[in-house]
Protein backbone atom coordinates (compact mmCIF):
# COMPACT_ATOMS: atom_id res chain seq x y z
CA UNK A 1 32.17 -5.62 -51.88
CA UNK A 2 34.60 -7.18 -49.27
CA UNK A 3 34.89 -3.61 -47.80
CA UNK A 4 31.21 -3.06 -47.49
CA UNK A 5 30.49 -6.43 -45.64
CA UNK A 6 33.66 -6.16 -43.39
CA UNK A 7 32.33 -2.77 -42.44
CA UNK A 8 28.79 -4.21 -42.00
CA UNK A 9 29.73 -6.56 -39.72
CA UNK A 10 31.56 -3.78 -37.80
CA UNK A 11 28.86 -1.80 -37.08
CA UNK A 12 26.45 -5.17 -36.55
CA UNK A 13 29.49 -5.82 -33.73
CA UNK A 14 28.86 -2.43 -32.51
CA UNK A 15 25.38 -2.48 -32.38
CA UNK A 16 25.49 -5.50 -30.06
CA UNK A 17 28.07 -4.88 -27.80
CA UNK A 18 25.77 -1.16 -27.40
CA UNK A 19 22.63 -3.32 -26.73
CA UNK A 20 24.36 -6.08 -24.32
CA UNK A 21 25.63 -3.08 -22.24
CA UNK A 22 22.64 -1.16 -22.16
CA UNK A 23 20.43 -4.23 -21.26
CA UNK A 24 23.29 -6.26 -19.18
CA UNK A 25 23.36 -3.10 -16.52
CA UNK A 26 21.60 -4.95 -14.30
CA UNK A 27 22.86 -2.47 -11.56
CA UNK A 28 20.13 0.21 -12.32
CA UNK A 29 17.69 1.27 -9.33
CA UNK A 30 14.21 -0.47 -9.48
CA UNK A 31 11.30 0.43 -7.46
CA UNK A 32 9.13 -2.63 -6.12
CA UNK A 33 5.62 -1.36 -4.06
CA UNK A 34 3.11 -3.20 -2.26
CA UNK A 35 0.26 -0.62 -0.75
CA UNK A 36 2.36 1.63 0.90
CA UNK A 37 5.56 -0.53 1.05
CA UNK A 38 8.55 0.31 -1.30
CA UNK A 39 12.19 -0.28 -1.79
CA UNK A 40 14.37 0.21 -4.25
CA UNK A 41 16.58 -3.05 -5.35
CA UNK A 42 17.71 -3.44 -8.75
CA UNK A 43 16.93 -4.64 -12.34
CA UNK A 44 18.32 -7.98 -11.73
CA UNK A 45 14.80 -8.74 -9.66
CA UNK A 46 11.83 -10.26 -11.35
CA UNK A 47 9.15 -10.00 -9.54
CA UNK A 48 7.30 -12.91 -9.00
CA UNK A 49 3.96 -13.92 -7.57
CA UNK A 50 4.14 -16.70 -4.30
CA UNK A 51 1.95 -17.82 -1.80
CA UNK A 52 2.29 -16.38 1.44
CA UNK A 53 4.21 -13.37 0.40
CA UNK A 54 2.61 -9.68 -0.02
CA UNK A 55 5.58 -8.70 -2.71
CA UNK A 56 8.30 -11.65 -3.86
CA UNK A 57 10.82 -10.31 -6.32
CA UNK A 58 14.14 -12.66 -7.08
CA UNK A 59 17.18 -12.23 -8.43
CA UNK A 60 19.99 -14.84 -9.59
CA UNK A 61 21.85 -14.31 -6.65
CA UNK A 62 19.37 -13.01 -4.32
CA UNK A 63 15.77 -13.18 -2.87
CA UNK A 64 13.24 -10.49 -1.38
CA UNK A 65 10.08 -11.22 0.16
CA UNK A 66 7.88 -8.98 2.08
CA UNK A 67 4.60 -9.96 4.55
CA UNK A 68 2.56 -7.33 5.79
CA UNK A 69 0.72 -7.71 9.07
CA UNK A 70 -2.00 -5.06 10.04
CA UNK A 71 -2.76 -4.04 13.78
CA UNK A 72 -6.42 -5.65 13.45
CA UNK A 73 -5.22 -8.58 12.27
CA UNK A 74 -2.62 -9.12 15.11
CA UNK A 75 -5.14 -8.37 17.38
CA UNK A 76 -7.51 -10.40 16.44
CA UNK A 77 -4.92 -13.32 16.15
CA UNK A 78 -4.85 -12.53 20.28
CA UNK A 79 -1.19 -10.58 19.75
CA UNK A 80 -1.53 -7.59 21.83
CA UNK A 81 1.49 -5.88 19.90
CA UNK A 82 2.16 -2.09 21.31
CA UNK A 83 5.39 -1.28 19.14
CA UNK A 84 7.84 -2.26 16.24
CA UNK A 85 9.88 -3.38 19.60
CA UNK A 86 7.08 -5.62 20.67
CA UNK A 87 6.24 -7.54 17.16
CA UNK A 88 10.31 -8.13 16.63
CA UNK A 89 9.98 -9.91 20.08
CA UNK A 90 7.07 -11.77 18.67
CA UNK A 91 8.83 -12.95 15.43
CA UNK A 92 11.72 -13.61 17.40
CA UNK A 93 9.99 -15.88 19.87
CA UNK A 94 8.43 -17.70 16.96
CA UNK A 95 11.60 -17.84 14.80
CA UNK A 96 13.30 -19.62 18.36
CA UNK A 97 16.29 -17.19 17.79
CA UNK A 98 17.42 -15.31 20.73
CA UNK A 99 16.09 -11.34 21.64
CA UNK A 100 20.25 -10.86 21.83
CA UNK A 101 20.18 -11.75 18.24
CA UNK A 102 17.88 -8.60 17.78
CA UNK A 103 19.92 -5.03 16.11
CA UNK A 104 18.85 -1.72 15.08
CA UNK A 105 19.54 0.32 12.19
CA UNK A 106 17.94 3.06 10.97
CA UNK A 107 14.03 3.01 11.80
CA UNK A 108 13.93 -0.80 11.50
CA UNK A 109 15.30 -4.07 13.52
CA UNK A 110 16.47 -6.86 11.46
CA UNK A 111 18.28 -10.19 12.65
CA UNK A 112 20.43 -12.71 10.75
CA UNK A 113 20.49 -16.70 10.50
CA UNK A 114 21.01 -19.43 8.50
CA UNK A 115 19.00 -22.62 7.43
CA UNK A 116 19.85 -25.66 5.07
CA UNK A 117 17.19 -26.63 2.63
CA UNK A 118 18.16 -29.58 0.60
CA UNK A 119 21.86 -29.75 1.63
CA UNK A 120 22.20 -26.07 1.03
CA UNK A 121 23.02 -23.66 3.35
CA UNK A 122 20.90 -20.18 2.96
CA UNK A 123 21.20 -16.98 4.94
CA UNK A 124 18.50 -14.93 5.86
CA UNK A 125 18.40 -11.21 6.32
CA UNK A 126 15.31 -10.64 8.74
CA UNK A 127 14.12 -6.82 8.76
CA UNK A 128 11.02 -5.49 10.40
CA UNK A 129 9.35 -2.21 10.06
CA UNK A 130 6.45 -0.23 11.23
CA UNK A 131 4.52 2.58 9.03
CA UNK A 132 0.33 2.39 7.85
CA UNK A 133 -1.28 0.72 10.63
CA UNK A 134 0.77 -2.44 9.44
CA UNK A 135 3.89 -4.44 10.88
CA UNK A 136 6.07 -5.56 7.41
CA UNK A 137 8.67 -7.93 7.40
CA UNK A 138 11.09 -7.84 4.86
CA UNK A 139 13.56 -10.83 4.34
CA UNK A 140 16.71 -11.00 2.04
CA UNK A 141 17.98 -14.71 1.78
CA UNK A 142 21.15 -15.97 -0.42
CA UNK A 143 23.30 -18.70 -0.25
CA UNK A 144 25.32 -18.52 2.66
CA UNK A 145 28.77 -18.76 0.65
CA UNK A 146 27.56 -15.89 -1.03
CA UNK A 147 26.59 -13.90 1.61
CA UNK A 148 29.74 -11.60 2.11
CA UNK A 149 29.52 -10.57 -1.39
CA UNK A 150 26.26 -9.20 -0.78
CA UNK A 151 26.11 -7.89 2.60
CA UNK A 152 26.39 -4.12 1.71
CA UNK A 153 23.95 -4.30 -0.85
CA UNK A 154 21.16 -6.22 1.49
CA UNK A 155 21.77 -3.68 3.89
CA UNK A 156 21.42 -0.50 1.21
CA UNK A 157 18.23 -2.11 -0.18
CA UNK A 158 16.72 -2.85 3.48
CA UNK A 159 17.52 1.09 3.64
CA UNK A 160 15.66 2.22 0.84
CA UNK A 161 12.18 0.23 2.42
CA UNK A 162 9.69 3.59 2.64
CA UNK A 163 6.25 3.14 4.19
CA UNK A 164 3.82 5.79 3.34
């Protein structure tokens, strides 16, 4: 009897430490799409539904957010936006961060700063693409302690944005 239960228990150990690993591998590629917006980040985000965002997904550790902003709708705001160039001048002018500030990777221009909310400092990963008709911005933000621990991986997910 002592046999079967201490083997029972055994294979209930096993059986959880299968599950925790299987489940815990938060690591795992996950696709997030708005209309013709998607990136790949991973199955640590939730996403989550927020006013004034298009797509909001968070993580623990990290945030994404995306806004989309059509041609007509810039124009009829009285932008007169000709290029990606042109509407990352715009954001920049309204963000009061300097056109320097401004870099270029891939087919997208991000920029980097930090604010502090409550006493808490948070960095934010600005990136802004063009594809559909439609200006996106996509913005990372973590806690600015943090933020060295998950540069690379901002920059791989802002990699994997496709616009269709």
């Amino acid at each position: 009897m002592k046999i079967k239960l201490k083997k029972l228990m055994i294979a209930a150990l096993m059986t959880i430490l299968c599950i925790t690993s299987l489940t815990g591998c938060n690591s795992s590629p996950k696709n997030f799409t708005y209309n013709n917006l998607t990136v790949t980040l991973n199955k640590s985000f939730k996403e989550e539904s927020h006013s004034g965002f298009d797509l909001y997904a968070a993580s623990e550790n990290v945030i994404f957010s995306v806004v989309e902003e059509s041609e007509e709708e810039l124009e009829y705001s009285g932008y007169a936006i000709i290029n990606l160039k042109a509407y990352c001048d715009e954001i920049l002018l309204l963000n009061g961060v300097s056109s320097d500030e401004l870099k270029q990777r891939n087919d997208y221009y991000y920029f980097i700063n930090t604010r502090t909310i409550s006493g808490a400092s948070y960095t934010y990963v600005h990136c802004m693409y063009y594809g559909s008709g439609s200006y996106w911005i996509c913005e990372f933000v973590c806690k600015t302690k943090s933020y060295k621990k998950y540069e690379d991986r901002i920059f791989k997910w802002a990699d994997s944005v496709t616009i269709k």
